[in-house]
C-alpha atoms as a PDB file:
ATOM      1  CA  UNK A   1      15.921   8.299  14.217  1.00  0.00           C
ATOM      2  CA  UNK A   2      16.314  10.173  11.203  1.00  0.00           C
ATOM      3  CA  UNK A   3      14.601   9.974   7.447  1.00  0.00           C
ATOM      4  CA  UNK A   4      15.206  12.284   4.530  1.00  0.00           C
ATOM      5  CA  UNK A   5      14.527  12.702   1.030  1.00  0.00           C
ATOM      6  CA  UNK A   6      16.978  13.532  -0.512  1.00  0.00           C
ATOM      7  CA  UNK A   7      16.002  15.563  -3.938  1.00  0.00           C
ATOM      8  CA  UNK A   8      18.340  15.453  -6.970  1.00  0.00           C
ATOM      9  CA  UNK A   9      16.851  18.594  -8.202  1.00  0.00           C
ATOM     10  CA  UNK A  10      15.695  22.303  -7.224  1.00  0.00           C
ATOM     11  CA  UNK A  11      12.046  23.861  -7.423  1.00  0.00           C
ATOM     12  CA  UNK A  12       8.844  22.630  -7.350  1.00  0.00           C
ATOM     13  CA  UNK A  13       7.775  18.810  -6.479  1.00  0.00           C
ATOM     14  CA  UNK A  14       7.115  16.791  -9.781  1.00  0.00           C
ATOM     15  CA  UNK A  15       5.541  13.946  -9.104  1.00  0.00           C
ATOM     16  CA  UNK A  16       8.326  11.669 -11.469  1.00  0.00           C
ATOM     17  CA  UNK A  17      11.345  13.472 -10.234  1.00  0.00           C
ATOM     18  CA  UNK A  18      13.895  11.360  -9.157  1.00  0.00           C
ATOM     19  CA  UNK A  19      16.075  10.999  -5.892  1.00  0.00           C
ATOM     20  CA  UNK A  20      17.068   8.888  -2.490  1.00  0.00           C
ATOM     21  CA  UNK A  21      15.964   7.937   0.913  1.00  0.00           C
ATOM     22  CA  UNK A  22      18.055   8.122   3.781  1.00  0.00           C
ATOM     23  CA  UNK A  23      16.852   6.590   7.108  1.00  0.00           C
ATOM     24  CA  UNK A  24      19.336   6.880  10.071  1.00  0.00           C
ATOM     25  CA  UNK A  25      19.202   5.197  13.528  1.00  0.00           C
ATOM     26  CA  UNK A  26      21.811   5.343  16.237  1.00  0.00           C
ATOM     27  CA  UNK A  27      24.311   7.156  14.080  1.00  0.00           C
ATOM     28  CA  UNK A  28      23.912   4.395  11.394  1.00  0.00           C
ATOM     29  CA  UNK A  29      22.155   4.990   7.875  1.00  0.00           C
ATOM     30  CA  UNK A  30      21.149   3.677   5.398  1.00  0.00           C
ATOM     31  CA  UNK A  31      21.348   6.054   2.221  1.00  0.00           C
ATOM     32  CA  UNK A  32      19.922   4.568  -1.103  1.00  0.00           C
ATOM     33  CA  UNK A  33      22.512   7.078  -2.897  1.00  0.00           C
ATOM     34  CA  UNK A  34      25.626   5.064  -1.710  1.00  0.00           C
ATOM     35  CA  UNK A  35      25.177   1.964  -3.905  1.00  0.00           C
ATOM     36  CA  UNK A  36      26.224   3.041  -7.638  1.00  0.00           C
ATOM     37  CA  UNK A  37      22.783   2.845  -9.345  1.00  0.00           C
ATOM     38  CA  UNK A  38      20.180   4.913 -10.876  1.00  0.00           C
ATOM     39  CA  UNK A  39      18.192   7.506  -8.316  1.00  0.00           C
ATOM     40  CA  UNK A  40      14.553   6.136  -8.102  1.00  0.00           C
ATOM     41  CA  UNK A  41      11.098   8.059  -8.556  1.00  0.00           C
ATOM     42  CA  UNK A  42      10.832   9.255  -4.848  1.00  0.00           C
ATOM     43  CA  UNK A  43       7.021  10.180  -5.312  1.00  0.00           C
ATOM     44  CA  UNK A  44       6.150   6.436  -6.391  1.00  0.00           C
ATOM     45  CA  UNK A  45       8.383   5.101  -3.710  1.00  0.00           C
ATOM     46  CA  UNK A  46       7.144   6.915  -0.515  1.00  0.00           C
ATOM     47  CA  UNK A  47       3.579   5.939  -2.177  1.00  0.00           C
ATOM     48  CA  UNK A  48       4.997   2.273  -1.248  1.00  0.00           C
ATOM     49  CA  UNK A  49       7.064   2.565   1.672  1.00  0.00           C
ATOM     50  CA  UNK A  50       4.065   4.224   3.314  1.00  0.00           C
ATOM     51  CA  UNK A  51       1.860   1.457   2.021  1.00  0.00           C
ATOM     52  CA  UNK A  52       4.225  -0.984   3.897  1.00  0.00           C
ATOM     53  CA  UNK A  53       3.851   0.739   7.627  1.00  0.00           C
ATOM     54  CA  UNK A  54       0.170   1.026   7.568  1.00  0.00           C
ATOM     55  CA  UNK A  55       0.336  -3.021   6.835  1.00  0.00           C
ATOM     56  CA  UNK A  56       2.725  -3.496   9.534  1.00  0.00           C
ATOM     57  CA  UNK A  57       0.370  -1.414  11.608  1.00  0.00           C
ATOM     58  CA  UNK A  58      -2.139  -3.382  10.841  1.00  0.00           C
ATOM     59  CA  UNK A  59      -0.574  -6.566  11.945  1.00  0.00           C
ATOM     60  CA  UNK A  60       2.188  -7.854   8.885  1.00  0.00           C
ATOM     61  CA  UNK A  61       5.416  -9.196   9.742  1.00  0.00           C
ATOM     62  CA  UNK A  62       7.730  -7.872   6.728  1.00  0.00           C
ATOM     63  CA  UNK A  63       7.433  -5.684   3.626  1.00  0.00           C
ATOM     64  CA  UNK A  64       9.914  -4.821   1.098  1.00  0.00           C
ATOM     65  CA  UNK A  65      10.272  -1.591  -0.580  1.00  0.00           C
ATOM     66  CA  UNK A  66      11.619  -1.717  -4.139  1.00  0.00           C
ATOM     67  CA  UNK A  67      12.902   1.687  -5.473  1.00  0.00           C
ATOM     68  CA  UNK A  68      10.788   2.200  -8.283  1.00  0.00           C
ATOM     69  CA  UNK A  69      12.996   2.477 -11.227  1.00  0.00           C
ATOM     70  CA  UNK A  70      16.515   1.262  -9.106  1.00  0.00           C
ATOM     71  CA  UNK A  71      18.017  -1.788  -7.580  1.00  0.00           C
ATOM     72  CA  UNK A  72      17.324  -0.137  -4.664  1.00  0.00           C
ATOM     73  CA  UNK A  73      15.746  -2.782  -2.081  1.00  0.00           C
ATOM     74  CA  UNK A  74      14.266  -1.759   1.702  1.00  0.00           C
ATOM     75  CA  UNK A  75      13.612  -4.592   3.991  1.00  0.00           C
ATOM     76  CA  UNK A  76      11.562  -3.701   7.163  1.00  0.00           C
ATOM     77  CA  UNK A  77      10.850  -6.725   9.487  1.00  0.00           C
ATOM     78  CA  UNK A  78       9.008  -7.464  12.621  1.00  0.00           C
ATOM     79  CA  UNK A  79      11.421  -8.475  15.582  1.00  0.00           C
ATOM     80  CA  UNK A  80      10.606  -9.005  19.088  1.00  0.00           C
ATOM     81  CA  UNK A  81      11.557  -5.470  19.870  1.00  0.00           C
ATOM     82  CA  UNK A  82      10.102  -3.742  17.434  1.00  0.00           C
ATOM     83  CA  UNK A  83      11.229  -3.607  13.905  1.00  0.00           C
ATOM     84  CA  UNK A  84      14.188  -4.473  12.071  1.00  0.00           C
ATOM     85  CA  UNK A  85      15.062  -2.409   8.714  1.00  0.00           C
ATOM     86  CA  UNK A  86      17.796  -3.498   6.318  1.00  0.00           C
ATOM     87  CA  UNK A  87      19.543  -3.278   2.551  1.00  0.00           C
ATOM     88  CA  UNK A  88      21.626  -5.387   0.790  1.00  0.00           C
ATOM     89  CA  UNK A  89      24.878  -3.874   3.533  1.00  0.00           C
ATOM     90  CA  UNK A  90      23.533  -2.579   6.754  1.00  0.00           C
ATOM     91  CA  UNK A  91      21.259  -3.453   9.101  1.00  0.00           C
ATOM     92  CA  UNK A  92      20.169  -0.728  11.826  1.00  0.00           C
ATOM     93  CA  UNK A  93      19.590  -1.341  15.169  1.00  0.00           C
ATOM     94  CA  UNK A  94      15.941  -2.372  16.085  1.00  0.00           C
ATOM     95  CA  UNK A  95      13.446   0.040  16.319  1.00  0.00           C
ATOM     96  CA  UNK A  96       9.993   0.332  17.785  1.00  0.00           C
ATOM     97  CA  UNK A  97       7.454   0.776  14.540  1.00  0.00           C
ATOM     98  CA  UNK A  98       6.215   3.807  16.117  1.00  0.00           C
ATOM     99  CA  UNK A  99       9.327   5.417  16.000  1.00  0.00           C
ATOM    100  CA  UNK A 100      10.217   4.552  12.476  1.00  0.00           C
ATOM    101  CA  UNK A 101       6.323   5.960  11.388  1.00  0.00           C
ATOM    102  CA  UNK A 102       7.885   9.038  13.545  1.00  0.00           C
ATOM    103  CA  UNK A 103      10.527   9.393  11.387  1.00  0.00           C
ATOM    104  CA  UNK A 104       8.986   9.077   8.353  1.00  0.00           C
ATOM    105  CA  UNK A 105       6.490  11.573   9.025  1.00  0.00           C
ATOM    106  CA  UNK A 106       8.681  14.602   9.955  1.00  0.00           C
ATOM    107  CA  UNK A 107      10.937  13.527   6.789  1.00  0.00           C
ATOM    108  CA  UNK A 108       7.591  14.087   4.320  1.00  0.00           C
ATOM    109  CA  UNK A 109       6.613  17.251   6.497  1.00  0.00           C
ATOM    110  CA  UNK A 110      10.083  18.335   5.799  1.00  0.00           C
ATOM    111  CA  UNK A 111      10.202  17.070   2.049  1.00  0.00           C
ATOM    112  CA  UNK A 112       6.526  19.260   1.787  1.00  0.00           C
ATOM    113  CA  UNK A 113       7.405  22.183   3.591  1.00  0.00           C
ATOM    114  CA  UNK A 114      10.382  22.322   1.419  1.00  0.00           C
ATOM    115  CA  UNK A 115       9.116  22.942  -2.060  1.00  0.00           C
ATOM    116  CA  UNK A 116       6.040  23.566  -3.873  1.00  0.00           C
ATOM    117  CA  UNK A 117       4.174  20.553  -5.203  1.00  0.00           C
ATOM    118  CA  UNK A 118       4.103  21.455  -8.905  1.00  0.00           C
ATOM    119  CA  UNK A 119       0.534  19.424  -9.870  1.00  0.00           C
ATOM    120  CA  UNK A 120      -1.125  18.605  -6.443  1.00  0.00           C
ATOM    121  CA  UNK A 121      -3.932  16.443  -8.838  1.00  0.00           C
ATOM    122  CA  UNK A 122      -1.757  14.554 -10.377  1.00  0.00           C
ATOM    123  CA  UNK A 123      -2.230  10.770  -9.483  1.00  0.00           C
ATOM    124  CA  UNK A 124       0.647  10.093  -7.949  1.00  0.00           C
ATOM    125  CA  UNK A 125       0.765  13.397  -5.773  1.00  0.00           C
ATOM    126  CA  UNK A 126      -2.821  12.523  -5.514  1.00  0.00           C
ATOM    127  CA  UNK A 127      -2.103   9.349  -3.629  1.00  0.00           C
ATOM    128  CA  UNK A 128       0.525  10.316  -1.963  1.00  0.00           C
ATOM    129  CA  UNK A 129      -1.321  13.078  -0.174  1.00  0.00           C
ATOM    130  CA  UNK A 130      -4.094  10.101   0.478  1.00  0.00           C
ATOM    131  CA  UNK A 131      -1.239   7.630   2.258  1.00  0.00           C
ATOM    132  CA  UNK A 132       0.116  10.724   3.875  1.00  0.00           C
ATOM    133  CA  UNK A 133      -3.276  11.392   5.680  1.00  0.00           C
ATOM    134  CA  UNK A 134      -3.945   7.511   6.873  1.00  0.00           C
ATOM    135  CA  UNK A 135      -0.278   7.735   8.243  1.00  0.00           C
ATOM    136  CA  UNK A 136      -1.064  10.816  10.304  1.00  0.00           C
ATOM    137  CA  UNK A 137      -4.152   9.165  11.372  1.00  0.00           C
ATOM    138  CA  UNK A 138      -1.985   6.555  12.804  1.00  0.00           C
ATOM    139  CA  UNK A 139      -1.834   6.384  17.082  1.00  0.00           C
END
């Protein structure tokens, strides 16, 4: 299992810059760049897709992730073997939810390691750092 952000532009992190997700299991992916829409504000959206697995660690069945400033739409659900995440045209194989926390972890050590964050204090860097933390925190 596989998840990238994918930047749409070069240099340091801003924390309104705009690009896609992709999240890949079994050789399947979903890529929010493949539907013909606007790319959404990254930053703001890992602020709520991380939001979503600490809930579903802490016991929720379902979130959705909206792509702030997209049609973008992520559905994650709880299944009997583990979790089930979906858009609008694929749906990946099931997945435990530790694996998927896995996989989103090494894609925003990746997406950090990459580039510089530009304004680390800003409040959406700011939080972002914060959710990053909890997630690590997570067994």
């Amino acid at each position: 299992m596989r998840f990238e952000v994918l930047r749409l532009e070069e240099g340091p992190l801003h924390p309104f810059e705009l690009g896609d997700f992709r999240l890949t299991v079994n050789g399947r992916s979903i890529d929010s760049s493949a539907s013909p829409r606007l790319a959404h504000m990254i930053h703001l959206s890992l602020c709520d897709l991380i939001e979503g697995l600490l809930r579903m660690a802490d016991g929720i069945d379902a979130f959705v992730l909206n792509g702030v400033d997209s049609s973008f739409r992520l559905d994650v659900r709880r299944r009997r073997y583990g979790v089930s995440v979906f858009d609008e045209k694929t749906r990946l194989d099931d997945t435990p939810l530790a694996s998927l926390i896995e996989a989103v972890r090494r894609g925003l050590e990746a997406h950090f390691r990459d580039a510089p964050i530009e304004d680390p204090e800003a409040p959406v860097i700011d939080e972002l750092l914060r959710l990053r933390q909890a997630l690590n925190r997570l067994d």
